[in-house]
N, C-alpha and C. Protein backbone atom coordinates (compact mmCIF):
# COMPACT_ATOMS: atom_id res chain seq x y z
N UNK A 1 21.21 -20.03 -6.10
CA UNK A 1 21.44 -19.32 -7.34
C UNK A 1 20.11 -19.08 -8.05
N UNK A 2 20.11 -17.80 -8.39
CA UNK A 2 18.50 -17.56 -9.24
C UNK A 2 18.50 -18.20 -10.65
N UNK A 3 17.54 -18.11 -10.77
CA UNK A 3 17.16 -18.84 -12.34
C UNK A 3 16.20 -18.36 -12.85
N UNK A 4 16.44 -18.37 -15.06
CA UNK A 4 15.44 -17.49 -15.16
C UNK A 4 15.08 -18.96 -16.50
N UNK A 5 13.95 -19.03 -16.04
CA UNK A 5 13.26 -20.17 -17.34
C UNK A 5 12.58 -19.41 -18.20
N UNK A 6 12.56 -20.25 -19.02
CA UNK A 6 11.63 -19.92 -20.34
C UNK A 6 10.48 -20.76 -21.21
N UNK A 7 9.38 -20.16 -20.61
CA UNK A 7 8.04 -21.69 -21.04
C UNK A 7 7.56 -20.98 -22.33
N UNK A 8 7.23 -21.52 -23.14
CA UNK A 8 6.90 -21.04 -24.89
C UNK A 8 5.81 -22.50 -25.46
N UNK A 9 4.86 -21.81 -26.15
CA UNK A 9 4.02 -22.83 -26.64
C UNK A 9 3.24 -22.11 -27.55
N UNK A 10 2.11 -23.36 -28.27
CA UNK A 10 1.06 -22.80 -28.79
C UNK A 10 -0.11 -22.26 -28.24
N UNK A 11 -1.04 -22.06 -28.96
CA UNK A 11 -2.50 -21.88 -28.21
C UNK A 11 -2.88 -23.79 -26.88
N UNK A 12 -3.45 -23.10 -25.86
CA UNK A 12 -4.09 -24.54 -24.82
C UNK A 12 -2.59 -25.37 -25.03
N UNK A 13 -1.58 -24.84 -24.96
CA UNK A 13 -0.52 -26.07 -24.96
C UNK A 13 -0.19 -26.60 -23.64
N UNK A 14 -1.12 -25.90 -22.11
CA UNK A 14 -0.39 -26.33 -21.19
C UNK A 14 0.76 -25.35 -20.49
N UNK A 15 0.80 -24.25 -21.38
CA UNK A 15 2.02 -23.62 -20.69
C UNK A 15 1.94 -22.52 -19.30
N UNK A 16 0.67 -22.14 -19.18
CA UNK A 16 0.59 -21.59 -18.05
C UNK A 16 0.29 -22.34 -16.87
N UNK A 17 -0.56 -23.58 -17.23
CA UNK A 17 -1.01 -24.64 -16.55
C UNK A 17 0.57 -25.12 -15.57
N UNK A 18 1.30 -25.01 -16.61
CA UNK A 18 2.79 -25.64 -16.05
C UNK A 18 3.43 -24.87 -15.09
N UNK A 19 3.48 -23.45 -15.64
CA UNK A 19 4.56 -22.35 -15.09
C UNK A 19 4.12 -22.38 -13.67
N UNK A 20 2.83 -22.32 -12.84
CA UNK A 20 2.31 -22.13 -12.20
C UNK A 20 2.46 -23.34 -11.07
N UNK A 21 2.43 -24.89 -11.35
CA UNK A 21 2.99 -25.69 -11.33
C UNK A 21 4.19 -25.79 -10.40
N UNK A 22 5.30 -25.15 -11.92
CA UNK A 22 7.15 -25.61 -11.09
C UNK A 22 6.48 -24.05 -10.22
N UNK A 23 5.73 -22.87 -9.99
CA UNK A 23 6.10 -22.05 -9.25
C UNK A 23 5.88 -22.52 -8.00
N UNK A 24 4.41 -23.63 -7.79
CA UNK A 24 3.99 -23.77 -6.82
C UNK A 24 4.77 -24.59 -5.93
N UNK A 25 5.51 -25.56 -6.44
CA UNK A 25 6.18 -26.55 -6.44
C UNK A 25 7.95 -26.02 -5.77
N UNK A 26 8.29 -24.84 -6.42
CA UNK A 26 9.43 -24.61 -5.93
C UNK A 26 9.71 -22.86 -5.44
N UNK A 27 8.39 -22.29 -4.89
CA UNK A 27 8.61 -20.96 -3.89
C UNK A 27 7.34 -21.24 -3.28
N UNK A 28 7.71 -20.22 -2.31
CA UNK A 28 6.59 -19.86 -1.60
C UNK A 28 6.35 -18.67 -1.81
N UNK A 29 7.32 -17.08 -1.56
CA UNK A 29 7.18 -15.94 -1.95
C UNK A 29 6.66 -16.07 -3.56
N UNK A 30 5.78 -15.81 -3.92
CA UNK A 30 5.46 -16.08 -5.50
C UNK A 30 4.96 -14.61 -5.88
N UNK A 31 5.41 -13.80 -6.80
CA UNK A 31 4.83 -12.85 -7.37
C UNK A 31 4.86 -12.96 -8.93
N UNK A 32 3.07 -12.89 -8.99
CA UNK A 32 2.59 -13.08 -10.40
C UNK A 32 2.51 -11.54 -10.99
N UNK A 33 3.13 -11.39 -12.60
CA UNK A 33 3.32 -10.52 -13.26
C UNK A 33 2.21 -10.56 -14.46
N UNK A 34 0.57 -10.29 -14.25
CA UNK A 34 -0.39 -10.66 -15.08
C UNK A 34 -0.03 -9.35 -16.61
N UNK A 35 -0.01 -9.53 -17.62
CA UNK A 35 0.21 -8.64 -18.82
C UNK A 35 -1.31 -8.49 -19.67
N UNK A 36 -2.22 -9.58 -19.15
CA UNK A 36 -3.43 -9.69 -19.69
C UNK A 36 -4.21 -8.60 -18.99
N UNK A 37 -5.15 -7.69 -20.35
CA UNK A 37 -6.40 -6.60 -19.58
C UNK A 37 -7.57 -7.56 -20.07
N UNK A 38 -8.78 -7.45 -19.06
CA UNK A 38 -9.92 -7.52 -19.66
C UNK A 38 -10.86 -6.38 -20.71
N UNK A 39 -10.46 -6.80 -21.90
CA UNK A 39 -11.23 -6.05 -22.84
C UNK A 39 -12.51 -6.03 -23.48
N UNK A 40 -12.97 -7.64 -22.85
CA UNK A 40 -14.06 -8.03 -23.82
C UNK A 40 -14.63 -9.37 -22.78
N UNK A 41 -16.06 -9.50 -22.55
CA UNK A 41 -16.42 -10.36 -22.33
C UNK A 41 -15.46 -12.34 -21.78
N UNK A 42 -15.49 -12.22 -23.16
CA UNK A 42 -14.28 -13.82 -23.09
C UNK A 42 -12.89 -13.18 -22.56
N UNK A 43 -12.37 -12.26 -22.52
CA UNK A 43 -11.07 -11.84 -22.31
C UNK A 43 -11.47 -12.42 -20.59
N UNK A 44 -12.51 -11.70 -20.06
CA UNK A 44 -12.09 -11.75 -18.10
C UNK A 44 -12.76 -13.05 -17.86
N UNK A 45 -13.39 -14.08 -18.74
CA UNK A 45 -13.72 -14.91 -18.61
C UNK A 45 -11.99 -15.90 -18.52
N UNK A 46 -11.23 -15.65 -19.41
CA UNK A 46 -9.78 -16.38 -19.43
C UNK A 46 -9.20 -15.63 -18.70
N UNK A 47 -9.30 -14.57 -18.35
CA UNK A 47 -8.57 -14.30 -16.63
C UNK A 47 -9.16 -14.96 -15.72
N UNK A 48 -9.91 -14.88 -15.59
CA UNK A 48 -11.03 -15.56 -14.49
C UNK A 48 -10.32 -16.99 -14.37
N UNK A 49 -10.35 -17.34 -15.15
CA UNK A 49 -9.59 -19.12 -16.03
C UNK A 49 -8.27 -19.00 -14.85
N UNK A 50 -7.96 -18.19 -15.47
CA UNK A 50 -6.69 -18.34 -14.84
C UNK A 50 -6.09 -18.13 -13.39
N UNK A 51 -6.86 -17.16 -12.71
CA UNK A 51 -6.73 -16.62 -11.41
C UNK A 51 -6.85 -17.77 -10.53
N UNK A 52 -7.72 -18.75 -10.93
CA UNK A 52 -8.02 -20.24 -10.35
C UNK A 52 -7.11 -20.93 -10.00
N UNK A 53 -6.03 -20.93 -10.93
CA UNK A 53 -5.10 -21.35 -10.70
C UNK A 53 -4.08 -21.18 -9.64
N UNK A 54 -3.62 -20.34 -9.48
CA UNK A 54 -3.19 -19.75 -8.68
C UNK A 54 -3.80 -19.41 -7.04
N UNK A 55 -2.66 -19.56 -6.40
CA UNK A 55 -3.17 -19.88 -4.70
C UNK A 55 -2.89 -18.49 -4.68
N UNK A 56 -4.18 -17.56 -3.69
CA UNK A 56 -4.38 -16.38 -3.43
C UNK A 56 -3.53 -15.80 -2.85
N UNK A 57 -2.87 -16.50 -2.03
CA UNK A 57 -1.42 -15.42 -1.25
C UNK A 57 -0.17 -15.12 -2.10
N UNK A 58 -0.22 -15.55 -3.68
CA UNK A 58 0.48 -14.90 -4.22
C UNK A 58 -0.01 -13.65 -4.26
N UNK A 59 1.08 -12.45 -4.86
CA UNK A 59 1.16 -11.25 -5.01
C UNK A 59 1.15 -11.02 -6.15
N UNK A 60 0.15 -10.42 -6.58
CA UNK A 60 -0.62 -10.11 -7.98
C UNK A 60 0.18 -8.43 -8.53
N UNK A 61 0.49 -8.65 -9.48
CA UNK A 61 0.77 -6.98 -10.01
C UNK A 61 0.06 -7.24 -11.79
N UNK A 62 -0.73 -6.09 -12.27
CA UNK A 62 -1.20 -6.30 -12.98
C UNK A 62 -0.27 -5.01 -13.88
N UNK A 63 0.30 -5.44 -14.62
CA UNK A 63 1.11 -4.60 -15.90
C UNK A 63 1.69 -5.09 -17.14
N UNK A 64 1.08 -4.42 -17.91
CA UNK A 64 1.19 -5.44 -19.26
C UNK A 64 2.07 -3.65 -20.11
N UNK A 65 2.34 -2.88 -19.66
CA UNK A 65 4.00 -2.76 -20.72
C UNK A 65 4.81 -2.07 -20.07
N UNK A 66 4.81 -1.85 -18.65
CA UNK A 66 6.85 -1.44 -17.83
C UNK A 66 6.97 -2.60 -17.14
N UNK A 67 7.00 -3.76 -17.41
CA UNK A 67 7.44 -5.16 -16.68
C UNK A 67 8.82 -4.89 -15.96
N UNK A 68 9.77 -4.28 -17.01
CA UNK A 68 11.07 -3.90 -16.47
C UNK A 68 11.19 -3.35 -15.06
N UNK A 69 9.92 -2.28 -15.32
CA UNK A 69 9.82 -1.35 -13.64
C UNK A 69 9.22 -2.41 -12.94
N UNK A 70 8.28 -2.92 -13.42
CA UNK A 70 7.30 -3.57 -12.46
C UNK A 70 8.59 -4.91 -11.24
N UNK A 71 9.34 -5.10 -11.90
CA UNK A 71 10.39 -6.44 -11.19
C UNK A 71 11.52 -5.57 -10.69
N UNK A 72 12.00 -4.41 -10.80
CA UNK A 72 12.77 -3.56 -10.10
C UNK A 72 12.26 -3.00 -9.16
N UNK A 73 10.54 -2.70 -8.77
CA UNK A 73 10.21 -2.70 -7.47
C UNK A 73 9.74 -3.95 -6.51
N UNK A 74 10.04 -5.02 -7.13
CA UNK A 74 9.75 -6.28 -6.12
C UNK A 74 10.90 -6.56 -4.99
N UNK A 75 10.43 -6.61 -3.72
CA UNK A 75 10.67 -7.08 -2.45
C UNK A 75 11.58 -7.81 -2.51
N UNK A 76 12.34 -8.03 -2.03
CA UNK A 76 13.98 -9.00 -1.58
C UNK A 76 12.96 -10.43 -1.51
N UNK A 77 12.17 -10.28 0.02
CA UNK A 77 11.71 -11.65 0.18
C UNK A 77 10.96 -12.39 -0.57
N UNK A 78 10.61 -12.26 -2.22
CA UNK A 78 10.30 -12.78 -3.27
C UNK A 78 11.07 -13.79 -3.43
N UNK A 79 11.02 -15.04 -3.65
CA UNK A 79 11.32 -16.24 -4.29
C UNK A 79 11.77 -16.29 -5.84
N UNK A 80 10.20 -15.71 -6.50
CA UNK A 80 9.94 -16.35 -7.40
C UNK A 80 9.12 -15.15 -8.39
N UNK A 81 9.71 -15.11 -10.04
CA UNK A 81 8.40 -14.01 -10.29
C UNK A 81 7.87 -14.82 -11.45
N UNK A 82 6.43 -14.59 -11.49
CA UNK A 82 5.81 -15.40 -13.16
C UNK A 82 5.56 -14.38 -13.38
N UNK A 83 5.54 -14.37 -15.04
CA UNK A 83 5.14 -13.23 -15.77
C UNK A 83 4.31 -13.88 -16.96
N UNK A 84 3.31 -13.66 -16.76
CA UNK A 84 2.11 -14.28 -17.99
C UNK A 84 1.63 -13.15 -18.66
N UNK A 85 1.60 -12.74 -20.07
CA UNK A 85 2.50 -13.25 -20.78
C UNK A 85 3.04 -12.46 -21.41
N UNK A 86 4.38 -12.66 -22.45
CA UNK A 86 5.13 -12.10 -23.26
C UNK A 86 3.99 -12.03 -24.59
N UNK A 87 3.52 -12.77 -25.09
CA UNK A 87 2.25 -12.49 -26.45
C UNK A 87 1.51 -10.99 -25.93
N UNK A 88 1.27 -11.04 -24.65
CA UNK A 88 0.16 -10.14 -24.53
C UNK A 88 0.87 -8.80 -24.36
N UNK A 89 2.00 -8.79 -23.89
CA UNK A 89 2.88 -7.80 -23.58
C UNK A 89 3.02 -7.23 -24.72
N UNK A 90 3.33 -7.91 -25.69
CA UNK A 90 3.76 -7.45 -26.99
C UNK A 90 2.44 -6.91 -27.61
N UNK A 91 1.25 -7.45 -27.50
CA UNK A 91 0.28 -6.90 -27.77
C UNK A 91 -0.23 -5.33 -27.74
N UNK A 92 0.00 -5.44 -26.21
CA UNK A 92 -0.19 -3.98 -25.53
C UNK A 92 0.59 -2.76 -25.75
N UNK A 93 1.80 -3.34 -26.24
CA UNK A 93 2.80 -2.30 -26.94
C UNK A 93 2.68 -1.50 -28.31
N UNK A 94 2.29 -3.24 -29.48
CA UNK A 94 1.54 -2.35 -31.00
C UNK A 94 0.33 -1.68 -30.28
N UNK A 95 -0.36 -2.26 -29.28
CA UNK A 95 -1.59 -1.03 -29.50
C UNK A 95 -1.49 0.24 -28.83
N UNK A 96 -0.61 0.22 -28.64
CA UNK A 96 -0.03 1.62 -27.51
C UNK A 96 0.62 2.30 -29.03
N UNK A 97 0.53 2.02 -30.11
CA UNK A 97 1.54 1.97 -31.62
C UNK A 97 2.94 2.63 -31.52
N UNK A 98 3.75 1.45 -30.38
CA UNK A 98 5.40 1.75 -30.23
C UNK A 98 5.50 0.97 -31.31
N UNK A 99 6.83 1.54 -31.88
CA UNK A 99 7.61 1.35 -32.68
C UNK A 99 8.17 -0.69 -32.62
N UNK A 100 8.64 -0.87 -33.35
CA UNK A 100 9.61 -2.16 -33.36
C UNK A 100 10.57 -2.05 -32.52
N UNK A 101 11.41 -1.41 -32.78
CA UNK A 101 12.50 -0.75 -31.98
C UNK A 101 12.58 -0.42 -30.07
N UNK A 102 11.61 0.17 -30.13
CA UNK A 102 11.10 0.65 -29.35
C UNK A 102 10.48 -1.17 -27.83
N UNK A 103 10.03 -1.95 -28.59
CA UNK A 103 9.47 -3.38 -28.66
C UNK A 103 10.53 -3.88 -27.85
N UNK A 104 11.68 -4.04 -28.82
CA UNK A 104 12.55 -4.53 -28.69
C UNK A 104 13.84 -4.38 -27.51
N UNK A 105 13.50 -2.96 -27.35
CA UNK A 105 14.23 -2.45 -26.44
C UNK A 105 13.22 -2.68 -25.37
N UNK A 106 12.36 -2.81 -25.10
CA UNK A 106 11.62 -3.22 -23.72
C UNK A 106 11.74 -4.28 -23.16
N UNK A 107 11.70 -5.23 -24.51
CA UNK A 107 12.36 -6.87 -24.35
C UNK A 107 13.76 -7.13 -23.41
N UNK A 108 14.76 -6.37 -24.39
CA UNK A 108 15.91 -6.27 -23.61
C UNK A 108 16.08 -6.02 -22.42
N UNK A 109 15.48 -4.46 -22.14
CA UNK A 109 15.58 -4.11 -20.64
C UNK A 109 14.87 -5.14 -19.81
N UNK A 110 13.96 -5.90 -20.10
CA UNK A 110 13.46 -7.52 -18.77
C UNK A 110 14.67 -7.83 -18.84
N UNK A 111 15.30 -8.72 -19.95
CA UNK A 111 15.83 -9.25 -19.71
C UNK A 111 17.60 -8.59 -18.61
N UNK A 112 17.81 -7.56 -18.78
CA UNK A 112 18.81 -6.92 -18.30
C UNK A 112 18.63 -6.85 -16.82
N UNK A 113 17.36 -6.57 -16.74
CA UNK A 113 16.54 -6.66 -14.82
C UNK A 113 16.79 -7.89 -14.24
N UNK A 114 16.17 -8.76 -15.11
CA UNK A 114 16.41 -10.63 -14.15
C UNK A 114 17.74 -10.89 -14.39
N UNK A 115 18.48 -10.34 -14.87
CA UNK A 115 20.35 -11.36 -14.77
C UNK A 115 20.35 -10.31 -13.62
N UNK A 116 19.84 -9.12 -12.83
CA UNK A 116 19.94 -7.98 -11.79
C UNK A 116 19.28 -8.46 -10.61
N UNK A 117 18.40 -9.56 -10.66
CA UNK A 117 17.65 -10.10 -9.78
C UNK A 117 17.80 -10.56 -8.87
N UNK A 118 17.31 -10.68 -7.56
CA UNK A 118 17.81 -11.65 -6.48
C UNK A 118 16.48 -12.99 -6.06
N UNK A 119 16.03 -13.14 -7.40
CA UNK A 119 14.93 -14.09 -7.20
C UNK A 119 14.76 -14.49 -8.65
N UNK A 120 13.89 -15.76 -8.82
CA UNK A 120 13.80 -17.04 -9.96
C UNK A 120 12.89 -16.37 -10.73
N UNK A 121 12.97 -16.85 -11.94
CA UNK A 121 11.91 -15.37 -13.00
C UNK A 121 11.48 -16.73 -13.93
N UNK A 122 10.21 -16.95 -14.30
CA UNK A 122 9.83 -17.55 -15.26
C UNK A 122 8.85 -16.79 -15.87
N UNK A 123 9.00 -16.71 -17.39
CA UNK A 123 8.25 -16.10 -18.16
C UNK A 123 7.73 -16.86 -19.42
N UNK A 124 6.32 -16.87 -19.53
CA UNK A 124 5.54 -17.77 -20.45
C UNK A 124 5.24 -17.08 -21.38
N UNK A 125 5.65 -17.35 -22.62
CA UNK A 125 5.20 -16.80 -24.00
C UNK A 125 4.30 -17.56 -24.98
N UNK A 126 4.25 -17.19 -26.25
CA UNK A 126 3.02 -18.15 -27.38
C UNK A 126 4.08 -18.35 -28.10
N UNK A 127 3.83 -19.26 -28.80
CA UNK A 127 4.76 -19.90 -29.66
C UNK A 127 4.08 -19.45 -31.15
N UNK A 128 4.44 -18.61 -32.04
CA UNK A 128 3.81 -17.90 -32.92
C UNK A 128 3.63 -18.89 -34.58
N UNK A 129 4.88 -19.09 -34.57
CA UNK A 129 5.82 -18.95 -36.04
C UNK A 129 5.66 -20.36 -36.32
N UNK A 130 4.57 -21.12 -35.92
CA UNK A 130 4.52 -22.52 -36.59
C UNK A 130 3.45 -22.45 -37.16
N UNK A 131 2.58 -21.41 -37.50
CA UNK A 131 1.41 -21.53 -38.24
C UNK A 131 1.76 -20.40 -39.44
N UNK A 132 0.87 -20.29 -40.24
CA UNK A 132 0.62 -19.63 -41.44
C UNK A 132 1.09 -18.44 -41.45
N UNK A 133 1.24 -17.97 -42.18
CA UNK A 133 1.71 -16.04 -42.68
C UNK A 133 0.19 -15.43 -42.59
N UNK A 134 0.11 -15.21 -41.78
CA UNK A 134 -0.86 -14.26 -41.58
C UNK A 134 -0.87 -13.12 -42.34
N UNK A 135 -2.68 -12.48 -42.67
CA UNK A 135 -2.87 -12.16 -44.43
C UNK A 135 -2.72 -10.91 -44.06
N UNK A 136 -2.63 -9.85 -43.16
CA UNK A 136 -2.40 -8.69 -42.84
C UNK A 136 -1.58 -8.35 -41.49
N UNK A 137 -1.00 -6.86 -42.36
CA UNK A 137 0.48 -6.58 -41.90
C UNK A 137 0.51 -6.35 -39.98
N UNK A 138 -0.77 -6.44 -39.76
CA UNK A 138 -0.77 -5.99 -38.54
C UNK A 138 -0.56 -7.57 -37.62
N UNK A 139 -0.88 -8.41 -38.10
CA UNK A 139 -0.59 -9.76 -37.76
C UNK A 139 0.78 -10.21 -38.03
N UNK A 140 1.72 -10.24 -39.34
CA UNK A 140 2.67 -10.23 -39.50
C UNK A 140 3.79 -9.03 -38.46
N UNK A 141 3.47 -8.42 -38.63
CA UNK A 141 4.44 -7.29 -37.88
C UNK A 141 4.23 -8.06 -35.89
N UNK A 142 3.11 -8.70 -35.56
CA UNK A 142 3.06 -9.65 -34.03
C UNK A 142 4.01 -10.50 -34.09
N UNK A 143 3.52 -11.18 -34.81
CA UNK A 143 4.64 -12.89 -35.19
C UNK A 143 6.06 -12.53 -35.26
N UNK A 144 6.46 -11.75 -36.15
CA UNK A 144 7.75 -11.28 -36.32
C UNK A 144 8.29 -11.03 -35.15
N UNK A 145 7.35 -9.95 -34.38
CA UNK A 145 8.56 -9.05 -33.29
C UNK A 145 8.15 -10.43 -32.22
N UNK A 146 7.29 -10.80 -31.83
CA UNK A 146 7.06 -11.89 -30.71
C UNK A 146 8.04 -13.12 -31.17
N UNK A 147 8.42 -13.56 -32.59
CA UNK A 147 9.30 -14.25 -32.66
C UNK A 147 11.08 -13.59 -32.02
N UNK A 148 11.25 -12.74 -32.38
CA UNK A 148 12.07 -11.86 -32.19
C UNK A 148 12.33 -11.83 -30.74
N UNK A 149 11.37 -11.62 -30.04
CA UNK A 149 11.08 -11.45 -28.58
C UNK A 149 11.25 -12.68 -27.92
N UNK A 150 11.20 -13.84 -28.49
CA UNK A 150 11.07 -15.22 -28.07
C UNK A 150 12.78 -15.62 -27.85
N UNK A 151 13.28 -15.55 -29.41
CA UNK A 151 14.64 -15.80 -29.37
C UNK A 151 15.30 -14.91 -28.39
N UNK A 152 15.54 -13.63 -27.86
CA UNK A 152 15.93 -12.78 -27.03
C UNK A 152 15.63 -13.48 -25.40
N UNK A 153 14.73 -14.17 -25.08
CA UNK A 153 14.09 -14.80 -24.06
C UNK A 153 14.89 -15.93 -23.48
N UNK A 154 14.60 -16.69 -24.90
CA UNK A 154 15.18 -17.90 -25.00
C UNK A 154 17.13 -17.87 -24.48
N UNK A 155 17.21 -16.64 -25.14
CA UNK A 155 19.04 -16.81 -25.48
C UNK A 155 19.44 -16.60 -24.05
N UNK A 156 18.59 -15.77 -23.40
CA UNK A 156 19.37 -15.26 -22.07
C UNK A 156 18.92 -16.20 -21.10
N UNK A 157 17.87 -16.96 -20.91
CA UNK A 157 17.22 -18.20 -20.15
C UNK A 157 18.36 -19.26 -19.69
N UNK A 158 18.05 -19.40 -18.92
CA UNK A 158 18.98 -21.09 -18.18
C UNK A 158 18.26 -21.99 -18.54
N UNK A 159 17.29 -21.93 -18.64
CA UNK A 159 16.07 -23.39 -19.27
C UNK A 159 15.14 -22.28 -19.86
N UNK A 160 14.87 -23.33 -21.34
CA UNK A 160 13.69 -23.35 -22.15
C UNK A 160 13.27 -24.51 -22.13
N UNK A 161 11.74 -23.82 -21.98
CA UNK A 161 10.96 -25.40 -22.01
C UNK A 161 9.96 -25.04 -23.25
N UNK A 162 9.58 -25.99 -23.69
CA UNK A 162 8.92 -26.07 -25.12
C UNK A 162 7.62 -26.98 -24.56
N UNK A 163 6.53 -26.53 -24.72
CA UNK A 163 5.11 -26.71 -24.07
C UNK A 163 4.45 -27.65 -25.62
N UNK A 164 4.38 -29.07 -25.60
CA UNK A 164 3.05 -28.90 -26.73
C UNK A 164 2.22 -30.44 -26.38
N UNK A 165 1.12 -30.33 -26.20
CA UNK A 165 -0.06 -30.71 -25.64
C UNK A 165 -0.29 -31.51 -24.25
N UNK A 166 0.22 -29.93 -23.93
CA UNK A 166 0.25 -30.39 -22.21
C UNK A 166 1.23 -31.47 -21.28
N UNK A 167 2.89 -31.33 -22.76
CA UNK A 167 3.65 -32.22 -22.36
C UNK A 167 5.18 -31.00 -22.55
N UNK A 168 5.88 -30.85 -21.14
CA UNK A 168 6.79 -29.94 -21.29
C UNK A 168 8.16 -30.86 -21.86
N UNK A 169 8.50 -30.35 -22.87
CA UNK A 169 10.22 -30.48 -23.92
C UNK A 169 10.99 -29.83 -23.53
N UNK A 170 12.28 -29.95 -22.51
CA UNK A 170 13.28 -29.15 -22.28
C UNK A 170 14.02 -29.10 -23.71
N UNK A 171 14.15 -27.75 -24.00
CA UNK A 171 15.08 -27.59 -25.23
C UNK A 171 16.40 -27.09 -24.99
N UNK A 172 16.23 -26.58 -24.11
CA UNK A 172 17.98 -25.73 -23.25
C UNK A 172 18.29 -26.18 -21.39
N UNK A 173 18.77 -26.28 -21.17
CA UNK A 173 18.97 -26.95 -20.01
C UNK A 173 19.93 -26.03 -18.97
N UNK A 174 19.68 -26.17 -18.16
CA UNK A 174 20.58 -25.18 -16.44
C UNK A 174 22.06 -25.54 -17.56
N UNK A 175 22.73 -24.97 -17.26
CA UNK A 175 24.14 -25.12 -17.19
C UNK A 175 25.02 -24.90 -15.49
């Protein structure tokens, strides 16, 4: 039976460190769903970070806003898909300047694809909404819809796991 988890944290909480982890741990077909671009110096330096991680015969797709398409053309003999991350996804969308709406409905359609799936989907997000109100609207309007985006994640997930300092909290459990 497929399964779709849900890893969520703060900043360095461990949560990709993890996802990567139960992937290695429980597929072999592994296809990674990277949402991160290098824009800046430190940006491909934390890709770089991260690619390490990961054993090279996974299958890399780099798309940070039709995720929906991107997992409707994956291969039967896939196991397993990571998708790192939902923060950045959402990122790439205000700066593309889609709508809320628009956000939201992209959210949905993932989620409508993996209950369509014939393979295990874990998707790692940031955990936004435990820090401050951020002093401009362009920060507020992230938090909001990525909170938004989180609960939508969360609701349709068989497991949420709750990431914080490099110690995973099941908050929802397989049924």
């Amino acid at each position: 039976m497929k399964k779709f988890t849900f890893i969520f944290g703060g900043v360095r909480s461990g949560k990709s460190n993890y996802s990567v982890k139960i992937a290695k741990s429980t597929a072999k077909n592994v296809v990674f769903i990277a949402t991160a671009s290098a824009s800046d110096d430190e940006m491909k330096k934390r890709i770089d970070a991260h690619k390490k991680l990961r054993p090279v015969h996974w299958t890399l797709i780099e798309e940070g806003i039709d995720i929906d398409l991107a997992i409707k053309k994956i291969e039967i003999e896939t196991d397993l898909v990571l998708i790192d991350c939902l923060g950045l996804f959402v990122t790439n969308l205000l700066m593309k300047k889609k709508s809320d709406s628009v956000i939201m409905k992209k959210i949905n359609a993932i989620c409508s694809v993996i209950k369509e799936a014939n393979f295990n989907v874990i998707i790692v997000s940031n955990d936004v909404g435990s820090g401050l109100v951020p002093d401009n609207y362009l920060a507020r309007r992230f938090r909001d819809l990525l909170g938004l985006a989180n609960q939508v994640m969360a609701k349709n997930a068989d497991k949420v796991i709750f990431m914080q300092v490099g110690i995973p909290i099941v908050i929802k459990k397989e049924q």
